[in-house]
Each structure stands twice: as C-alpha cells, then as structure tokens.
PDB file of N, CA and C in Angstrom:
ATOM      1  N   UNK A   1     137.061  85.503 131.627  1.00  0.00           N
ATOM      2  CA  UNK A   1     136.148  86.496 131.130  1.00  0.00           C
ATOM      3  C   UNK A   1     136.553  87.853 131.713  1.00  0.00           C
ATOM      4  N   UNK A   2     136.827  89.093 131.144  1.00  0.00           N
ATOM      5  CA  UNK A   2     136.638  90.002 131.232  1.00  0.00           C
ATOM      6  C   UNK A   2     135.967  90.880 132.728  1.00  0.00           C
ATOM      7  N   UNK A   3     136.414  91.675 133.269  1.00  0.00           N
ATOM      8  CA  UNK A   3     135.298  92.203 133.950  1.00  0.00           C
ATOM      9  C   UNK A   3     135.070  93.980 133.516  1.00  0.00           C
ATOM     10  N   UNK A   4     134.330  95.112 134.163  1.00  0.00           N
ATOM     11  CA  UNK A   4     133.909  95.696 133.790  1.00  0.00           C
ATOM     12  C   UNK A   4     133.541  96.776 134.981  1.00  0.00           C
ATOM     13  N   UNK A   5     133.891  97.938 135.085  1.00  0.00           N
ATOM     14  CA  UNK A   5     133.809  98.582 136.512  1.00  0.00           C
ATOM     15  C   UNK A   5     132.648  99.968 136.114  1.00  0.00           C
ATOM     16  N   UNK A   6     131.387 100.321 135.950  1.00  0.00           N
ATOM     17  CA  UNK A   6     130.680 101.178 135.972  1.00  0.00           C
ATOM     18  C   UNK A   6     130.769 102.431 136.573  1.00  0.00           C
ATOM     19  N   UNK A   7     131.603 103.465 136.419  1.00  0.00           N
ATOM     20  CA  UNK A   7     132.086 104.648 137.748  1.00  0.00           C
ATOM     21  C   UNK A   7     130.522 105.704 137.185  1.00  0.00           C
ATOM     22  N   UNK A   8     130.634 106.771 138.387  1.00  0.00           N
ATOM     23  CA  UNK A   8     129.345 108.012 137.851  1.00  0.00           C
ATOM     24  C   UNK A   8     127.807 107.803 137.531  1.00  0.00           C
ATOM     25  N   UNK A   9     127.604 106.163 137.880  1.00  0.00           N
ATOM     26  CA  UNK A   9     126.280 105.822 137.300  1.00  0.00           C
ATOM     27  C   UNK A   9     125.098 106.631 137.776  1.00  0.00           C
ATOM     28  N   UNK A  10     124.411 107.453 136.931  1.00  0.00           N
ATOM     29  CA  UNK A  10     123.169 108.077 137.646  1.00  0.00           C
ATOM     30  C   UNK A  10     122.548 107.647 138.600  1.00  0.00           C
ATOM     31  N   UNK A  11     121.944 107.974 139.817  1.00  0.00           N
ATOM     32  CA  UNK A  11     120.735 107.259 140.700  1.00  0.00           C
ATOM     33  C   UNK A  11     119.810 106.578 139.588  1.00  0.00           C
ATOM     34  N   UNK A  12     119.206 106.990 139.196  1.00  0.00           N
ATOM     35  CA  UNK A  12     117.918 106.784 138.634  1.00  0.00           C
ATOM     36  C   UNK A  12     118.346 105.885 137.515  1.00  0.00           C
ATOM     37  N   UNK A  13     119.364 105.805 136.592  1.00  0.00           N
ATOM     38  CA  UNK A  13     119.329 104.867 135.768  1.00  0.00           C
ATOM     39  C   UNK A  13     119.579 103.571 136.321  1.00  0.00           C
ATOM     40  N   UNK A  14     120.340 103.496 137.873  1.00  0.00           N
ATOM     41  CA  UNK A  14     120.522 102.257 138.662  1.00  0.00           C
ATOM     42  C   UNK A  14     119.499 101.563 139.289  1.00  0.00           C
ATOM     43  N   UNK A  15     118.522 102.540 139.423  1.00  0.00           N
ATOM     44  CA  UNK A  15     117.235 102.079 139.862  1.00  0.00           C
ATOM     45  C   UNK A  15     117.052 101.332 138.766  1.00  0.00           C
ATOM     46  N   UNK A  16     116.156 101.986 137.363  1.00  0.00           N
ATOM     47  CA  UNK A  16     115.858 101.411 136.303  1.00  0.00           C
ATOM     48  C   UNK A  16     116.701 100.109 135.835  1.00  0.00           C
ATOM     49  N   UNK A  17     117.664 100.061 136.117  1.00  0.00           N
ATOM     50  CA  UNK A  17     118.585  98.499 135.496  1.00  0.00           C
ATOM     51  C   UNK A  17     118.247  97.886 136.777  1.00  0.00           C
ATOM     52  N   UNK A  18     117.844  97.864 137.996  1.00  0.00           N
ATOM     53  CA  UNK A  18     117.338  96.853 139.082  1.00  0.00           C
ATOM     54  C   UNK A  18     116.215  96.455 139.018  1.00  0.00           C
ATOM     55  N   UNK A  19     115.515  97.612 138.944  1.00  0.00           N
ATOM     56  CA  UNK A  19     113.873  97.354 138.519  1.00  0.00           C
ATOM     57  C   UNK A  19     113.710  96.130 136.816  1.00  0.00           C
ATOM     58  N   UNK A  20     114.518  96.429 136.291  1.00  0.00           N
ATOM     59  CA  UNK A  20     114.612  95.474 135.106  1.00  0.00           C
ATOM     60  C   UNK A  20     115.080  94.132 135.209  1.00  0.00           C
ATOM     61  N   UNK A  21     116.461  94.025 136.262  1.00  0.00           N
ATOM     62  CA  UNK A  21     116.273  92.818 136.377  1.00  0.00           C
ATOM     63  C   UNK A  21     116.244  91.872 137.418  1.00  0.00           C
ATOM     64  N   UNK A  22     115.395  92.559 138.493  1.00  0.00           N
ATOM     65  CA  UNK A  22     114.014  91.801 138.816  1.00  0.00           C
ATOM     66  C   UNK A  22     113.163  91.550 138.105  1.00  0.00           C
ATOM     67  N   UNK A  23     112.667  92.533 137.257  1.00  0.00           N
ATOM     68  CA  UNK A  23     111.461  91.979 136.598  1.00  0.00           C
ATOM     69  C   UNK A  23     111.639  90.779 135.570  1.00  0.00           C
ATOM     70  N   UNK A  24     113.110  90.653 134.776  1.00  0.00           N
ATOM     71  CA  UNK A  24     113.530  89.647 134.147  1.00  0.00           C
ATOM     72  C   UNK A  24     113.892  88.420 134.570  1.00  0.00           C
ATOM     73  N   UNK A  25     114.213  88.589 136.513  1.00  0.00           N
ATOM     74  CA  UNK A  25     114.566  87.833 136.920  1.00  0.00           C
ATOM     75  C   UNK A  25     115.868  87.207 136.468  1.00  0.00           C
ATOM     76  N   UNK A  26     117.053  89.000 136.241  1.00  0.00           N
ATOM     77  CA  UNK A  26     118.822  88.746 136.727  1.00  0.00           C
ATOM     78  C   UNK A  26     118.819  88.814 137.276  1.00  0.00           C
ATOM     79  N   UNK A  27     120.587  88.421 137.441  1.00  0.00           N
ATOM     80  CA  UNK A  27     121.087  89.638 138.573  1.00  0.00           C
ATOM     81  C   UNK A  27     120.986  90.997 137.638  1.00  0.00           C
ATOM     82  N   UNK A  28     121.934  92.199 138.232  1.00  0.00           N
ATOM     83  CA  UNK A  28     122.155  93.041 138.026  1.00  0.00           C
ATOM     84  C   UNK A  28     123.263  92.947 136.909  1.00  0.00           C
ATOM     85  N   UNK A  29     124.111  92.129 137.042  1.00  0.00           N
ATOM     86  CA  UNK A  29     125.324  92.086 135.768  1.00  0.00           C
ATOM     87  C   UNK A  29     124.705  91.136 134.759  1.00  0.00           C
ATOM     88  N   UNK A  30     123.554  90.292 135.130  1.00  0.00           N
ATOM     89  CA  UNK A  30     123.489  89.501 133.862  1.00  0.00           C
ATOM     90  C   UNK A  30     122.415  90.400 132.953  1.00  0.00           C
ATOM     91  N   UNK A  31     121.966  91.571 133.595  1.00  0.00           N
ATOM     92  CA  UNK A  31     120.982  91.995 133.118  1.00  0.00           C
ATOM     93  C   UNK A  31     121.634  93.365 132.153  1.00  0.00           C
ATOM     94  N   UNK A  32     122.643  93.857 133.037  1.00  0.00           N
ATOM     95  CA  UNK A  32     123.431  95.004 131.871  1.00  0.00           C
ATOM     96  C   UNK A  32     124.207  94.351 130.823  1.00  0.00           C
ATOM     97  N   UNK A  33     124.701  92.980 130.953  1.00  0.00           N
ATOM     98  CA  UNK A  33     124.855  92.235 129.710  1.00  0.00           C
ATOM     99  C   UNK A  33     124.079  91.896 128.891  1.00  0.00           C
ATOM    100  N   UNK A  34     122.615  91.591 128.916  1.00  0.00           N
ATOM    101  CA  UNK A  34     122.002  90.916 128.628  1.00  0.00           C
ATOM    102  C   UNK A  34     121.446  92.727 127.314  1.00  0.00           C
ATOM    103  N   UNK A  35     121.700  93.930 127.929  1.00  0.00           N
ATOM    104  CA  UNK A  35     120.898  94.730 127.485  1.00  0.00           C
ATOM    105  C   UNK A  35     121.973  95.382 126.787  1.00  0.00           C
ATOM    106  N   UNK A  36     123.373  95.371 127.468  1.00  0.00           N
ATOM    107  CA  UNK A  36     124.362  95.523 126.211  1.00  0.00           C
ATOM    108  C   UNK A  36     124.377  95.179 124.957  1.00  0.00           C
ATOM    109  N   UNK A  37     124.617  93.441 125.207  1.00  0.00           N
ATOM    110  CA  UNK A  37     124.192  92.713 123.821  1.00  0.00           C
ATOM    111  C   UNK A  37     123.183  92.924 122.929  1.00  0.00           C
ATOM    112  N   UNK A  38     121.841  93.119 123.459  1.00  0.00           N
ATOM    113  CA  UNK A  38     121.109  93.416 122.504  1.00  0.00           C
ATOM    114  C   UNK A  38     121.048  94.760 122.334  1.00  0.00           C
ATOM    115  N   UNK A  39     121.924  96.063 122.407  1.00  0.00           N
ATOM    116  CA  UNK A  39     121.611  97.131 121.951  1.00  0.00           C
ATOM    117  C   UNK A  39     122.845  96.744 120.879  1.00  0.00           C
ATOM    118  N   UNK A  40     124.271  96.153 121.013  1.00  0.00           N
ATOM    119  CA  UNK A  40     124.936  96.461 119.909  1.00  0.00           C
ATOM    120  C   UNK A  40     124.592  95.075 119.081  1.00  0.00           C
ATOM    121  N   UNK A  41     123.821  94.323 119.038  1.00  0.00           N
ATOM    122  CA  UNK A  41     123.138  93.893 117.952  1.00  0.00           C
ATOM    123  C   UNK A  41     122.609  94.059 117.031  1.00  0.00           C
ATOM    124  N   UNK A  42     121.496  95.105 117.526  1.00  0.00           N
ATOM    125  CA  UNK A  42     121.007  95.668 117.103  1.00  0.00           C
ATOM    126  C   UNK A  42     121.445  96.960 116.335  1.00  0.00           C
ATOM    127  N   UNK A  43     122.545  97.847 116.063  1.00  0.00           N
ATOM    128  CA  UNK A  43     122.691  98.552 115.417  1.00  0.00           C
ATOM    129  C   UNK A  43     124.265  98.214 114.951  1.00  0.00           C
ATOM    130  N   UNK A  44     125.088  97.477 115.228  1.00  0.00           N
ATOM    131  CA  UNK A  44     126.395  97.179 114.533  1.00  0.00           C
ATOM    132  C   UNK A  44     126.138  96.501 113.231  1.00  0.00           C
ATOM    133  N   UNK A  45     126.928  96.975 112.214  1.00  0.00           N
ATOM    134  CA  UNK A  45     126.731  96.583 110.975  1.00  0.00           C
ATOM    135  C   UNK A  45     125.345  97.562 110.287  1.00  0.00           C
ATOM    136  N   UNK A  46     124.745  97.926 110.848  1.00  0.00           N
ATOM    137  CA  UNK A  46     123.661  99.082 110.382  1.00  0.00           C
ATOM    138  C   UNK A  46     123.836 100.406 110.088  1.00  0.00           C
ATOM    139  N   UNK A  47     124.081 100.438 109.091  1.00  0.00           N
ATOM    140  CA  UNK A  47     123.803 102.218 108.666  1.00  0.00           C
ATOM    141  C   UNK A  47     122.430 103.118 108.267  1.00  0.00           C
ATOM    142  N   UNK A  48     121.595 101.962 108.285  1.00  0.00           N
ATOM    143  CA  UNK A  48     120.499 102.067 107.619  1.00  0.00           C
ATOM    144  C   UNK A  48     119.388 101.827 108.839  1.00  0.00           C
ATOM    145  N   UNK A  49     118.166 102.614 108.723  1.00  0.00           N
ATOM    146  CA  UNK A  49     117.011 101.887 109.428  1.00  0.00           C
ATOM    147  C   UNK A  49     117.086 100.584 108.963  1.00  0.00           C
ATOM    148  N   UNK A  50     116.105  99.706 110.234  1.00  0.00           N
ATOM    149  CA  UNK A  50     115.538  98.761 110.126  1.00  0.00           C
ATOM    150  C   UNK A  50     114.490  98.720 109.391  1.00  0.00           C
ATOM    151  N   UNK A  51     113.887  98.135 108.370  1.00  0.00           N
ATOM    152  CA  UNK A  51     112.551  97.733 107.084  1.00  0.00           C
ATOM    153  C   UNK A  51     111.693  98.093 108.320  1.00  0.00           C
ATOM    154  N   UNK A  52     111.509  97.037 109.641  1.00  0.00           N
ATOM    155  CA  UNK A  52     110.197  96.803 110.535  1.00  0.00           C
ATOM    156  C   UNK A  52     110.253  98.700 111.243  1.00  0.00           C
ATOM    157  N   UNK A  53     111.082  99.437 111.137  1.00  0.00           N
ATOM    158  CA  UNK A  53     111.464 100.847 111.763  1.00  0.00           C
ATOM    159  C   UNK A  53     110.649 101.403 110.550  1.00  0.00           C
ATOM    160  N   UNK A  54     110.738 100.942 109.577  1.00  0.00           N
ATOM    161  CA  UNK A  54     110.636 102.205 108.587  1.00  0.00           C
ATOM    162  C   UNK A  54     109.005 102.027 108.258  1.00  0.00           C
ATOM    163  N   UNK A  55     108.713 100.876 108.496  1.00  0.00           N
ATOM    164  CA  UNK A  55     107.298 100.205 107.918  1.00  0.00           C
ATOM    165  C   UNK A  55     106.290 101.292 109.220  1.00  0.00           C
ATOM    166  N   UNK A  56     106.642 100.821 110.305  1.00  0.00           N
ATOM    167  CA  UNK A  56     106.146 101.601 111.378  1.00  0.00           C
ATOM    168  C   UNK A  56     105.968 102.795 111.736  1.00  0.00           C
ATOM    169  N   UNK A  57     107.264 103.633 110.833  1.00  0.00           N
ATOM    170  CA  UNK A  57     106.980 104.875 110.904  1.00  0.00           C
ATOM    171  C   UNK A  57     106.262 105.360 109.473  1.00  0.00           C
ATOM    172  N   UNK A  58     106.135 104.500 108.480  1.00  0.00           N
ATOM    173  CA  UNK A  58     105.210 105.284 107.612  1.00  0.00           C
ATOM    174  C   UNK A  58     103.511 104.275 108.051  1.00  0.00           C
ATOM    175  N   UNK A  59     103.391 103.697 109.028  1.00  0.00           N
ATOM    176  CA  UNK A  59     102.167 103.155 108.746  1.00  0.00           C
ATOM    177  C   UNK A  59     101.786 104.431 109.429  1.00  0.00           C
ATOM    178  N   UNK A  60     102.417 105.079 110.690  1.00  0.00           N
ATOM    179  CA  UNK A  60     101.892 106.096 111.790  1.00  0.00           C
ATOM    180  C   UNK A  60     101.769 107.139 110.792  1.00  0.00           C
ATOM    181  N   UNK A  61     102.574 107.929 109.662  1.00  0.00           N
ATOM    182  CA  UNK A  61     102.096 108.881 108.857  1.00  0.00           C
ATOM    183  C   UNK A  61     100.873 108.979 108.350  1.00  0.00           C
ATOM    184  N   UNK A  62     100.891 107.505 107.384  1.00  0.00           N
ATOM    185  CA  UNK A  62      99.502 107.177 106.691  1.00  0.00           C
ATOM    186  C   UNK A  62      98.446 107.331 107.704  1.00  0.00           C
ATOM    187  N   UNK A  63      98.296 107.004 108.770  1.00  0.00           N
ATOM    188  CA  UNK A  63      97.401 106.936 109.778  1.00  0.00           C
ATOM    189  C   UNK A  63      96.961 108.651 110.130  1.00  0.00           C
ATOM    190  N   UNK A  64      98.008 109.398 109.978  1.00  0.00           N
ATOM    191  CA  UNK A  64      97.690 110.293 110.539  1.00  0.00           C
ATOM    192  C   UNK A  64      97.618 111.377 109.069  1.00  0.00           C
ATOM    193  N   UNK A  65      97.442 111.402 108.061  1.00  0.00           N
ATOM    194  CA  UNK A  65      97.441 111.695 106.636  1.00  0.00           C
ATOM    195  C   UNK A  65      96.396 112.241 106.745  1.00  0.00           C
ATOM    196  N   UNK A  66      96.293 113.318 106.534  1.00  0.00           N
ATOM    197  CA  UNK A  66      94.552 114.126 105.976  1.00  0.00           C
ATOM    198  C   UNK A  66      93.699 114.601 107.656  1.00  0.00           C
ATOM    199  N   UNK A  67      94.242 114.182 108.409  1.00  0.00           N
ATOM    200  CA  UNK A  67      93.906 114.281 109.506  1.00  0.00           C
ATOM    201  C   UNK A  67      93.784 115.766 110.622  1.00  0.00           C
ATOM    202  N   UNK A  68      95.257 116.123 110.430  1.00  0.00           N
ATOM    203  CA  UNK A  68      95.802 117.045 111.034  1.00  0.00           C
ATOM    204  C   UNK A  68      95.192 118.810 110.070  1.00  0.00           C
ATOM    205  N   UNK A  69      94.371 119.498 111.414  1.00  0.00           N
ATOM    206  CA  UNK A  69      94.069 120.837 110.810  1.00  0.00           C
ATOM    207  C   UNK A  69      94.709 122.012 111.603  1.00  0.00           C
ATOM    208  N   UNK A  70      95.211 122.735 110.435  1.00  0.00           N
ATOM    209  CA  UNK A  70      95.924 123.769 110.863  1.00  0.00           C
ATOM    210  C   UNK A  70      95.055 125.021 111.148  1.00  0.00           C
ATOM    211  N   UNK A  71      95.495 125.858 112.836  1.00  0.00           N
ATOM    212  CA  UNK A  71      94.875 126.963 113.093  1.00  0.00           C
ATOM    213  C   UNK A  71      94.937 128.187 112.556  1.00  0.00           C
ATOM    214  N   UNK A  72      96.094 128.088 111.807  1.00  0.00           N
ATOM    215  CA  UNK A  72      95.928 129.022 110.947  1.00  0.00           C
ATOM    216  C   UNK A  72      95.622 129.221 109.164  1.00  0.00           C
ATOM    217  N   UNK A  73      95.054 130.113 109.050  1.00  0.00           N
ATOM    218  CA  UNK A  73      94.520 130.141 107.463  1.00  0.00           C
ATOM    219  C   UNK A  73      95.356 129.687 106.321  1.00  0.00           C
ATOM    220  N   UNK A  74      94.991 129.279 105.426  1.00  0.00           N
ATOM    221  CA  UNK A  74      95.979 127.763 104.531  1.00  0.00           C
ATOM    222  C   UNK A  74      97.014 129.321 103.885  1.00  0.00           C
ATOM    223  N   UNK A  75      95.957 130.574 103.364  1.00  0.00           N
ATOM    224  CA  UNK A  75      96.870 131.480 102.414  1.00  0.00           C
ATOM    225  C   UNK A  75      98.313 132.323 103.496  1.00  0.00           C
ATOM    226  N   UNK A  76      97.586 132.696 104.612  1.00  0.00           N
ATOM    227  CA  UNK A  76      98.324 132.864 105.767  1.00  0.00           C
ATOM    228  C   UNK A  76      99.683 132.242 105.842  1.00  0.00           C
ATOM    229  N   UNK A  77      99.243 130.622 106.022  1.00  0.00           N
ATOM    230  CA  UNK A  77     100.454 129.959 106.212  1.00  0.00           C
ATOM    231  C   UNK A  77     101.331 129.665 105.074  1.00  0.00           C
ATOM    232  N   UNK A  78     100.592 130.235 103.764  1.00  0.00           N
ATOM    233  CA  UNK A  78     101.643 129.464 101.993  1.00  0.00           C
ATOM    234  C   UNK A  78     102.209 131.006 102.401  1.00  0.00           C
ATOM    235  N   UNK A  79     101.754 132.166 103.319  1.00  0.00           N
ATOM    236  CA  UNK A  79     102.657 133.373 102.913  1.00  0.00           C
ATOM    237  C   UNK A  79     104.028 133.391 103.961  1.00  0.00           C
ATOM    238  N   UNK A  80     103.733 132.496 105.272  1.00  0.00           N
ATOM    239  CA  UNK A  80     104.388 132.871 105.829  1.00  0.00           C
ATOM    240  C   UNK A  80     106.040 132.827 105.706  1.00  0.00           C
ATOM    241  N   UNK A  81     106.376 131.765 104.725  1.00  0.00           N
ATOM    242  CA  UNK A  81     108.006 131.467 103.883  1.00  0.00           C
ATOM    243  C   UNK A  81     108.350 132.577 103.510  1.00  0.00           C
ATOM    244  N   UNK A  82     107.641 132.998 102.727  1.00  0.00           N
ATOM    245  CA  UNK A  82     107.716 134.341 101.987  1.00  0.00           C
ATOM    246  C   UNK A  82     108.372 135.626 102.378  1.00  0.00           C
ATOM    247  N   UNK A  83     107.580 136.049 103.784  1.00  0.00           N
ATOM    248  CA  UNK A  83     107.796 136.398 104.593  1.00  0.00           C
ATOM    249  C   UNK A  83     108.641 136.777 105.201  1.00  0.00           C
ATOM    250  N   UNK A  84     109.751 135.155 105.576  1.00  0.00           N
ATOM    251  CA  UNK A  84     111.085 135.121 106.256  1.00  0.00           C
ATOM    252  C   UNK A  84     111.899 135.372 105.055  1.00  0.00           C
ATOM    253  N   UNK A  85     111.998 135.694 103.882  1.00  0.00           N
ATOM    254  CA  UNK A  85     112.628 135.460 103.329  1.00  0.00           C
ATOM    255  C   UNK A  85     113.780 136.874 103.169  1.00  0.00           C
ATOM    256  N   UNK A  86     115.020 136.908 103.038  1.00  0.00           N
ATOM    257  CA  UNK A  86     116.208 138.051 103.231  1.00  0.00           C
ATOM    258  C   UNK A  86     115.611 138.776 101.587  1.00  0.00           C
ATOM    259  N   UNK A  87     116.572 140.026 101.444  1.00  0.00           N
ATOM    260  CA  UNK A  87     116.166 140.222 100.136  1.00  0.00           C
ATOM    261  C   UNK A  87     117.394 140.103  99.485  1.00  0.00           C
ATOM    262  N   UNK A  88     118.535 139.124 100.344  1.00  0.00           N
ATOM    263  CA  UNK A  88     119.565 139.485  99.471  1.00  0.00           C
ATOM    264  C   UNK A  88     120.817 139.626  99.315  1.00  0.00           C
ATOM    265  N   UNK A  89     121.726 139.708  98.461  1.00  0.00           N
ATOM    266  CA  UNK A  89     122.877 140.447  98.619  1.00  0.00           C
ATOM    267  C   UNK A  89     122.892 140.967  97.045  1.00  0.00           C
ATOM    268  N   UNK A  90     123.162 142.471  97.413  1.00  0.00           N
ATOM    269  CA  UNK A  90     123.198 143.268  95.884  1.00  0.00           C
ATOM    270  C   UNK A  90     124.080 142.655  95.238  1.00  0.00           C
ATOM    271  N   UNK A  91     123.886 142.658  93.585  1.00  0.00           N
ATOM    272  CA  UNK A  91     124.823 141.631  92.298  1.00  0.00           C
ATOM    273  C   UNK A  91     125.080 142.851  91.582  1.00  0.00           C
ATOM    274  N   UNK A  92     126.052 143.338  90.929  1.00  0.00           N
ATOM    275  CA  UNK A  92     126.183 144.285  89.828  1.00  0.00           C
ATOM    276  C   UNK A  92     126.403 143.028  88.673  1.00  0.00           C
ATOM    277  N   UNK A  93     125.542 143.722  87.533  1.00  0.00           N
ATOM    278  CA  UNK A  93     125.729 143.077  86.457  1.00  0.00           C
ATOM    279  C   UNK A  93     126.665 143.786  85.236  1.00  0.00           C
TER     280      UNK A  93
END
C-alpha cells in the first residue's frame, strides 16, 4: 500500500482531524482516509448537483418565499438599476 507524507498542515486543521478521530474512534490516518474517500466519492463523476442538494436548497427558498421585507421602498428599489445604469457609447447612424 502506498504511503502519503502531509508537509505545511495548518495547526488548527490538525486539531480538527484529531478531534474527529477520536470522536470516530481512528487513528489519525484511518481517519484522513476514511474522509478522503468519502469526499472524492462524493463528487468524482459529478458535474452536476446532487437531486438531495438541490431538493434542500429549494425547500430553504420555498420556506423563506414571501417572507423577507425590504427596508427600503419597493419604487426606490425598481429605480435603483436604473440608476446605475452608463448612458453609453455614442452610435452615428
């Protein structure tokens, strides 16, 4: 098998991969394998969201649909595009 040498590893992300696998009860290498594997599982062969990704992010829209009020005045804000807008570059016809 292969081995694998980690150089530059942040403090804090070394914490976080110890703290993980204790809590999973690895070691430390079975646990950056264990989290390797399932990250390129998870997106090799994918170009696309996941259905359960996409379901989740429109249930949170719907949820939040009609909900959200803006502080500023509705005509205010349909002008403010307007607004930014350049005037241009002169055309001779």
């Amino acid at each position: 098998m292969a081995s694998l040498t980690l150089k530059n590893l942040p403090d804090p992300l070394l914490r976080d991969l110890r703290k993980a696998a204790e809590k999973d009860r690895r070691s430390l290498t079975q646990e950056i394998i264990h989290l390797l594997d399932a990250a390129l599982k998870g997106r090799i062969g994918r170009s696309e969201p996941r259905r359960a990704d996409v379901d989740l992010q429109l249930a949170a829209w719907r949820k939040l649909a009609g909900k959200w009020q803006s502080d500023v005045d509705r005509a205010a804000e349909a002008d403010e595009p307007r607004k930014r807008r350049t005037p241009g570059r002169g055309v001779e016809f």
